[in-house]
N, C-alpha and C. Protein backbone atom coordinates (compact mmCIF):
# COMPACT_ATOMS: atom_id res chain seq x y z
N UNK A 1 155.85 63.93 192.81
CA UNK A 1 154.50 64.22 192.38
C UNK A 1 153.66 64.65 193.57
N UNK A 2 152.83 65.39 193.46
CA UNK A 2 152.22 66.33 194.48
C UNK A 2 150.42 65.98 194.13
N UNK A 3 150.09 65.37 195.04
CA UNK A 3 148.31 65.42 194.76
C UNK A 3 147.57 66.12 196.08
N UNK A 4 146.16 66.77 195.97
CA UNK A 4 145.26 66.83 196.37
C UNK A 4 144.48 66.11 196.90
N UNK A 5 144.43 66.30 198.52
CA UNK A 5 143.05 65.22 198.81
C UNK A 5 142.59 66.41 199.90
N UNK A 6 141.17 66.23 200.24
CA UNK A 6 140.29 66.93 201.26
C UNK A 6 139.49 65.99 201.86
N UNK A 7 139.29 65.78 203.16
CA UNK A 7 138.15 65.32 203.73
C UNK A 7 136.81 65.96 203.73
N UNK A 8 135.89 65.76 203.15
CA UNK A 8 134.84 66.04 202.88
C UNK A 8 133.18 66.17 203.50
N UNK A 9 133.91 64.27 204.29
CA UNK A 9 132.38 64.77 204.90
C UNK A 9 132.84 63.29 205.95
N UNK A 10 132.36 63.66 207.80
CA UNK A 10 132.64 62.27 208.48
C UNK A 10 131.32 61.49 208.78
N UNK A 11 131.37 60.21 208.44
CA UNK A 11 129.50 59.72 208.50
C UNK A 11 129.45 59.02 209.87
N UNK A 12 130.76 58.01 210.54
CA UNK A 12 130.69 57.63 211.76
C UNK A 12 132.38 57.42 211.56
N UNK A 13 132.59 57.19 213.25
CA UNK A 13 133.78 56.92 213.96
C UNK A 13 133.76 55.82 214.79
N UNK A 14 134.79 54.88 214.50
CA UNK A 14 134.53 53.36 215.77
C UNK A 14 135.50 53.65 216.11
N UNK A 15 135.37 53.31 217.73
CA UNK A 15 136.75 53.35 218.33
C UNK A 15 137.52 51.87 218.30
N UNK A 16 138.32 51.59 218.17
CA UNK A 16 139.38 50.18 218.01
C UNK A 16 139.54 49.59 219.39
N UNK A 17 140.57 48.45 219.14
CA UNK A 17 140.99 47.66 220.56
C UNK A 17 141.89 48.84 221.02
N UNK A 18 142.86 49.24 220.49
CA UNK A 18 144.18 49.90 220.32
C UNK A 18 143.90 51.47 220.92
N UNK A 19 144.12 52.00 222.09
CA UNK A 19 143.92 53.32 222.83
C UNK A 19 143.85 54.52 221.52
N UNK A 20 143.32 55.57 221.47
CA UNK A 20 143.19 56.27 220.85
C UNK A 20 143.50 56.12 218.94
N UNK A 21 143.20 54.81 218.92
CA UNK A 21 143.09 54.51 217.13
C UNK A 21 142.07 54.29 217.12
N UNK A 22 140.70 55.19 215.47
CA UNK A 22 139.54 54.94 215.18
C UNK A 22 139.54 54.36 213.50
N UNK A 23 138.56 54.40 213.73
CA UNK A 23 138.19 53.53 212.06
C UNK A 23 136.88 54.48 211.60
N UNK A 24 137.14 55.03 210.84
CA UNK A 24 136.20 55.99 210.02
C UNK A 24 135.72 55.80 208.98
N UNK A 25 134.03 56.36 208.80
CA UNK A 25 133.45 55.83 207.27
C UNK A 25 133.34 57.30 206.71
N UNK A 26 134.31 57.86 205.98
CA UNK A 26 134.40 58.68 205.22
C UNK A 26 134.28 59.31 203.99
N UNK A 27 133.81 60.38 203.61
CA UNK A 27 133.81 61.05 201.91
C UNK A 27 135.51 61.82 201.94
N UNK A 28 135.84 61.67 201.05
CA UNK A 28 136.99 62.11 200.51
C UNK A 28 137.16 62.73 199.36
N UNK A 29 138.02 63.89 198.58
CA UNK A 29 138.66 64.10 197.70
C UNK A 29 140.05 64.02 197.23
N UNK A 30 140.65 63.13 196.37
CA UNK A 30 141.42 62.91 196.00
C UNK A 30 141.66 63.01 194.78
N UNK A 31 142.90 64.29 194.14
CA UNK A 31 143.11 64.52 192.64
C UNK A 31 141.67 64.53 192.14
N UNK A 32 140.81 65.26 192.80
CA UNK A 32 139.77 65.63 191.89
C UNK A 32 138.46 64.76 191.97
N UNK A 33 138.96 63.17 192.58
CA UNK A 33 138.11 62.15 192.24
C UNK A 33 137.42 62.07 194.02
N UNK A 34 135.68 62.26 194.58
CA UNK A 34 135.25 61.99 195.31
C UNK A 34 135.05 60.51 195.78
N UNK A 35 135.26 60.14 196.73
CA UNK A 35 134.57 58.54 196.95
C UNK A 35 134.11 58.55 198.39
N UNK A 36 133.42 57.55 199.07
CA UNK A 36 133.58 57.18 200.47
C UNK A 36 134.33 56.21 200.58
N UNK A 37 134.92 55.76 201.64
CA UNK A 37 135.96 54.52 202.17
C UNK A 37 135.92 54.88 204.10
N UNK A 38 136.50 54.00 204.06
CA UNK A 38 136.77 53.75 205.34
C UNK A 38 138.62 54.14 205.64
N UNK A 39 138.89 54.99 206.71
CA UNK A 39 140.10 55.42 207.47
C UNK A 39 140.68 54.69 208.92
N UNK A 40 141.59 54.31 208.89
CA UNK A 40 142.10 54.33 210.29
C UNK A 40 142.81 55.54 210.39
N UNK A 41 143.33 55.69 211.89
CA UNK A 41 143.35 57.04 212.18
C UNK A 41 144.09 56.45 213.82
N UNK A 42 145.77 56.71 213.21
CA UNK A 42 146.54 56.77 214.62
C UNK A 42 147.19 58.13 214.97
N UNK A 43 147.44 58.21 215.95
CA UNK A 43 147.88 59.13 217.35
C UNK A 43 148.98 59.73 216.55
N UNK A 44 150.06 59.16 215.55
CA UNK A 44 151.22 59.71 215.61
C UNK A 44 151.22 59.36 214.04
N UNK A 45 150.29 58.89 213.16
CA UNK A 45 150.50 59.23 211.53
C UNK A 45 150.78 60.55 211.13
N UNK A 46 151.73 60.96 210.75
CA UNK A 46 151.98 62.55 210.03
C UNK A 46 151.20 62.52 208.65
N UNK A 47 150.86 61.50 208.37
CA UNK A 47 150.97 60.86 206.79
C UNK A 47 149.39 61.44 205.79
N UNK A 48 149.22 61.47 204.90
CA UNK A 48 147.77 61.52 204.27
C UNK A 48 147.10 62.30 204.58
N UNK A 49 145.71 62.05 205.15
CA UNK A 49 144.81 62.85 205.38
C UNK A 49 144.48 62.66 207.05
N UNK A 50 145.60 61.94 207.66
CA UNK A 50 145.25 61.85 209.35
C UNK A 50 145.75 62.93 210.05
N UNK A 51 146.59 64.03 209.30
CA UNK A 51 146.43 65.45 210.31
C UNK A 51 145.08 65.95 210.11
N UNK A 52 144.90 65.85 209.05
CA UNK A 52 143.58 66.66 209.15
C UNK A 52 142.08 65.72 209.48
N UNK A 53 142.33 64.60 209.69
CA UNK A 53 141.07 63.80 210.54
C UNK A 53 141.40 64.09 211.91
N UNK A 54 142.94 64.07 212.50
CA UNK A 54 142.71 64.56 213.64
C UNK A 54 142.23 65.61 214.27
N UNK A 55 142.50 66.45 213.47
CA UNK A 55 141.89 67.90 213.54
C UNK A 55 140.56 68.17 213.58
N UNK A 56 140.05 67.11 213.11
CA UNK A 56 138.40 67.08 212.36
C UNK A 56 137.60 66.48 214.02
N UNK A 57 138.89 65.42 214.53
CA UNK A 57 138.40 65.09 215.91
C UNK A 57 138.37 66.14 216.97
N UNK A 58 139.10 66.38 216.82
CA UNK A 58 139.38 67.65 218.05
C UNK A 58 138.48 68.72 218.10
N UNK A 59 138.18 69.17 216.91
CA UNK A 59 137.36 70.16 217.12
C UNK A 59 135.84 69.71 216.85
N UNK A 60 135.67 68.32 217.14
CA UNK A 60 133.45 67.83 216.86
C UNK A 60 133.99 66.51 218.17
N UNK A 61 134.42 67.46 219.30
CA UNK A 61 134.34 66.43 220.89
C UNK A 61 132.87 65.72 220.64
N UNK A 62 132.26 66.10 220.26
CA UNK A 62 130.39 65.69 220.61
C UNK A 62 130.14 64.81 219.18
N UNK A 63 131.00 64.55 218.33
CA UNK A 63 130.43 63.57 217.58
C UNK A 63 130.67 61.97 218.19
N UNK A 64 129.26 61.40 218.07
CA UNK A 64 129.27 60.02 218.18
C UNK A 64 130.68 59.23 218.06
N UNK A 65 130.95 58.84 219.13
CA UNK A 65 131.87 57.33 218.57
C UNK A 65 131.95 55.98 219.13
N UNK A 66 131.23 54.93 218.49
CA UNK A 66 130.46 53.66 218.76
C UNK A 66 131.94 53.32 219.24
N UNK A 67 131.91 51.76 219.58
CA UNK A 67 132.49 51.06 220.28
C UNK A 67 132.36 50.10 219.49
């Protein structure tokens, strides 16, 4: 089975204990259905929607990320 999800919109980024893992408060699309939730987001997930949060990091260097 094959679904749809998009990241939609990033509201903040915490950085963790753990070197380059964040915790994100996010909008999402999934199969159609919008929500916000919260993401972690490691270095080497292939999985979900963390290629494309990484991606989302890489290219907004200048967004906020609390501690």
């Amino acid at each position: 089975m094959s679904y749809t999800m998009s990241l939609d919109e990033v509201y903040s980024v915490s950085a963790t204990e753990k070197e380059d893992v964040y915790r994100l408060s996010v909008r999402v699309t999934v199969c159609g259905e919008t929500f916000d939730t919260e993401y972690w987001s490691y270095p080497e997930d292939p999985h979900g929607l963390n290629p494309t949060i990484r991606q989302w990091l890489a290219a907004n260097p200048d967004f906020p990320i609390s501690s």
